[in-house]
N, C-alpha and C. Protein backbone atom coordinates (compact mmCIF):
# COMPACT_ATOMS: atom_id res chain seq x y z
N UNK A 1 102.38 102.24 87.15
CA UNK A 1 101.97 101.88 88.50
C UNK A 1 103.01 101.01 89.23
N UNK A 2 103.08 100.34 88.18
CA UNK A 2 104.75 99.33 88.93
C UNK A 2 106.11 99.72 89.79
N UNK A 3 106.04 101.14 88.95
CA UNK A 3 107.17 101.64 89.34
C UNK A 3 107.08 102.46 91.16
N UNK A 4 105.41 102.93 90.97
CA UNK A 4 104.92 103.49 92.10
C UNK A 4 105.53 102.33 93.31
N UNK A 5 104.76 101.11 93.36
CA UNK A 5 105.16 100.28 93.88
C UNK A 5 106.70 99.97 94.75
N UNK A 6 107.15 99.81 93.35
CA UNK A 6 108.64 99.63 93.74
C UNK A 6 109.50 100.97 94.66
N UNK A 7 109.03 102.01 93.87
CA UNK A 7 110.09 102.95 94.69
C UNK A 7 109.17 102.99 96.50
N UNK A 8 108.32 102.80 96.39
CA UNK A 8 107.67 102.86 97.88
C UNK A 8 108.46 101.72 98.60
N UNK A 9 108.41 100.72 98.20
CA UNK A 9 109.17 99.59 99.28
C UNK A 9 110.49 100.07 99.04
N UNK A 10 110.91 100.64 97.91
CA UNK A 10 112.62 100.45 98.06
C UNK A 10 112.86 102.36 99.62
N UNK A 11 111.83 102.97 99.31
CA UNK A 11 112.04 103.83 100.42
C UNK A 11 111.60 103.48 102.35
N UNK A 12 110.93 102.21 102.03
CA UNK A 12 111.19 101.74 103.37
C UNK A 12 111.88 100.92 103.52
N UNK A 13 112.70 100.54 102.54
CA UNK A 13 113.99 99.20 102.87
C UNK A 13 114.69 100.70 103.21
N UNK A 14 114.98 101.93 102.81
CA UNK A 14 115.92 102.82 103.02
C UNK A 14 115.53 103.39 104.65
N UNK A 15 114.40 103.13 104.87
CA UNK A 15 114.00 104.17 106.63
C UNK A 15 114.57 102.99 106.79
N UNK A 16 114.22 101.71 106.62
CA UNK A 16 114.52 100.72 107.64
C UNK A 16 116.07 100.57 108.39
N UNK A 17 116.76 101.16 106.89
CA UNK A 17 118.60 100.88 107.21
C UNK A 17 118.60 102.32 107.75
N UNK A 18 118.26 102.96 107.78
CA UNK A 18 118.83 104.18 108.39
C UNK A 18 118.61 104.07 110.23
N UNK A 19 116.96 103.74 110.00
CA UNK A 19 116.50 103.66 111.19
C UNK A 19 117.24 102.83 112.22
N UNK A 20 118.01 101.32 111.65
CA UNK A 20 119.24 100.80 112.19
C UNK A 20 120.12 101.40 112.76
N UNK A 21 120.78 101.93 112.02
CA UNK A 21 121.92 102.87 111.55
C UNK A 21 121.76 103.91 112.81
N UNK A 22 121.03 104.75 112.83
CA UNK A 22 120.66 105.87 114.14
C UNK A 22 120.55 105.15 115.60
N UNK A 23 119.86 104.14 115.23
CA UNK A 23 120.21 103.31 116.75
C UNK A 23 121.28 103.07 116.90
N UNK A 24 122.16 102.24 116.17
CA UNK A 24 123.47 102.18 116.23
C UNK A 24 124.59 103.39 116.92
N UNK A 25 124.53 104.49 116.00
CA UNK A 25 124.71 105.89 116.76
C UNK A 25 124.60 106.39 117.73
N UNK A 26 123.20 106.01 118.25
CA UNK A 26 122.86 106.25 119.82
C UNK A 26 122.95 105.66 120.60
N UNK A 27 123.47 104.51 120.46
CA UNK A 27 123.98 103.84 121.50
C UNK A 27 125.41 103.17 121.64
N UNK A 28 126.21 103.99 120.51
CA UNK A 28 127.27 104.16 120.16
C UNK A 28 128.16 104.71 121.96
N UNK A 29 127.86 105.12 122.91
CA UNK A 29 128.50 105.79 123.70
C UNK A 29 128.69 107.58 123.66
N UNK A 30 128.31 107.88 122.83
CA UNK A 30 128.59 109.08 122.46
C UNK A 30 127.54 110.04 122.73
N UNK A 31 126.20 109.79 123.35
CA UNK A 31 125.69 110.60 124.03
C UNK A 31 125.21 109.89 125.00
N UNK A 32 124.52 111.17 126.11
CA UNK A 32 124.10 110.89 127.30
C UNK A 32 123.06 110.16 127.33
N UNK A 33 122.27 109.50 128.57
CA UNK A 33 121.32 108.77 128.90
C UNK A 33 120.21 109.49 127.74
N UNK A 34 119.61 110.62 129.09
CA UNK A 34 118.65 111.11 128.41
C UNK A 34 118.64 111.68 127.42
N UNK A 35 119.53 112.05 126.76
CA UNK A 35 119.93 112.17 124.91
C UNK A 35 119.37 111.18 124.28
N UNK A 36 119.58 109.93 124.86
CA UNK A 36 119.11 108.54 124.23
C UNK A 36 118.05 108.60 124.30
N UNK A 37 117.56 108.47 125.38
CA UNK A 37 115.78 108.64 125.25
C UNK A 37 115.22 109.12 124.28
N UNK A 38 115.73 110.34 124.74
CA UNK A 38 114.70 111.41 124.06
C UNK A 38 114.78 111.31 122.37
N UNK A 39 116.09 111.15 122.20
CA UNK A 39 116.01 110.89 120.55
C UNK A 39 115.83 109.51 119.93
N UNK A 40 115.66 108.83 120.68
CA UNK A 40 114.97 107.18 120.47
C UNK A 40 113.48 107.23 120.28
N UNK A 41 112.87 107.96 121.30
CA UNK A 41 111.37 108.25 121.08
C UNK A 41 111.23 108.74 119.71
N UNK A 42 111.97 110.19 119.19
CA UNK A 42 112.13 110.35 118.07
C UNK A 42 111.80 109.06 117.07
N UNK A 43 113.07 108.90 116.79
CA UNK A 43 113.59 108.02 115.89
C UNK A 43 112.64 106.43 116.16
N UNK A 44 111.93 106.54 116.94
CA UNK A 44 110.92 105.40 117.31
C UNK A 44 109.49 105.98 116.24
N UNK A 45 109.15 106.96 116.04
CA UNK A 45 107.93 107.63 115.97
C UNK A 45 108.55 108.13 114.21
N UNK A 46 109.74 108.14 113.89
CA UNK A 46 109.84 108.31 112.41
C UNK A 46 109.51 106.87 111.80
N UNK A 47 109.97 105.91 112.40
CA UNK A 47 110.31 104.54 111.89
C UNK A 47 108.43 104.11 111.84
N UNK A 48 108.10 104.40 112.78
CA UNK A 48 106.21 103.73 112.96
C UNK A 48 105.65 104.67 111.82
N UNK A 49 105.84 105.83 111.69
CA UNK A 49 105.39 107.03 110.50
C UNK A 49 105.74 106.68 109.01
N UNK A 50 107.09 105.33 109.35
CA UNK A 50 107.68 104.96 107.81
C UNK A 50 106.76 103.70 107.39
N UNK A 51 106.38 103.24 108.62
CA UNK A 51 105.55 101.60 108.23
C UNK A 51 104.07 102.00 108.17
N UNK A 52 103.56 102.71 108.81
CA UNK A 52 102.68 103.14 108.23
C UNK A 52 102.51 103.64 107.15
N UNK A 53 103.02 104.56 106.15
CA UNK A 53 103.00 104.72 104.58
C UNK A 53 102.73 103.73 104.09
N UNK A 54 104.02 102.76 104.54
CA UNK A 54 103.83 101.43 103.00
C UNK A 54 102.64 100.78 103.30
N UNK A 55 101.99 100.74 104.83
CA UNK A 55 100.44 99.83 104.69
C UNK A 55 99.58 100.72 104.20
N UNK A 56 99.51 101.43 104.44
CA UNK A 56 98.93 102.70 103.16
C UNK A 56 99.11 102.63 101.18
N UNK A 57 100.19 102.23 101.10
CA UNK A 57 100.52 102.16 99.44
C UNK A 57 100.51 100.75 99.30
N UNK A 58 100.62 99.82 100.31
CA UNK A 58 100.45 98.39 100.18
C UNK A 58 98.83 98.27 100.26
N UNK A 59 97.87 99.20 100.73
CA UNK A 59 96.45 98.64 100.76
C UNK A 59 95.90 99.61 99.76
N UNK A 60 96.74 100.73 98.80
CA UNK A 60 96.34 101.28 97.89
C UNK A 60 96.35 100.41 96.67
N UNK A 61 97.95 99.76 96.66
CA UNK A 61 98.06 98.36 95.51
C UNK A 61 96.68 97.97 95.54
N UNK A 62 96.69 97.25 96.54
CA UNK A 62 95.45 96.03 96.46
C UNK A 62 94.07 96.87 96.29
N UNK A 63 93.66 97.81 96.17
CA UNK A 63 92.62 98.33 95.69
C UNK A 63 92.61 98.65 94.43
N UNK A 64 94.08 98.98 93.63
CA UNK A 64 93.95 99.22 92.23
C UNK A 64 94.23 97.73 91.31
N UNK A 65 94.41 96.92 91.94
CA UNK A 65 94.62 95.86 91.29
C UNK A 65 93.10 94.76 91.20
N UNK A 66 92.40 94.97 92.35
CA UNK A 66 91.32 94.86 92.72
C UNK A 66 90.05 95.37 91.58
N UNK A 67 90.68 96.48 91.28
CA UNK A 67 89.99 97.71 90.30
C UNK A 67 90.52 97.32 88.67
N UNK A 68 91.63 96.87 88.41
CA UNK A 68 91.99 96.67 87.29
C UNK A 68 91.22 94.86 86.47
């Protein structure tokens, strides 16, 4: 179960740097306005889809530990 744990946060420490990382890119100069937008909304709506999981496997923990 531990391990469950761990690889779940270590995959949102990984959206988190990426999710950086793509902003960075997009506002790098290298595309247009509405390029930005539109793939910010994106990349806005992966990142909320990534934090939502872990309060999901973070309120699954606490129910099996709860249970144990």
């Amino acid at each position: 179960p531990t391990k469950y744990w761990s690889e779940t946060n270590r995959l949102e420490n990984e959206g988190d740097n990426n999710h950086r990382r793509i902003l960075a890119k997009l506002f790098s100069g290298e595309y247009d306005a509405m390029e930005v937008l539109k793939l910010k909304d994106i990349v806005e709506s992966l990142e909320d889809a990534i934090d939502a999981f872990e309060k999901v496997a973070n309120t699954v923990e606490q129910i099996a530990v709860k249970e144990s």
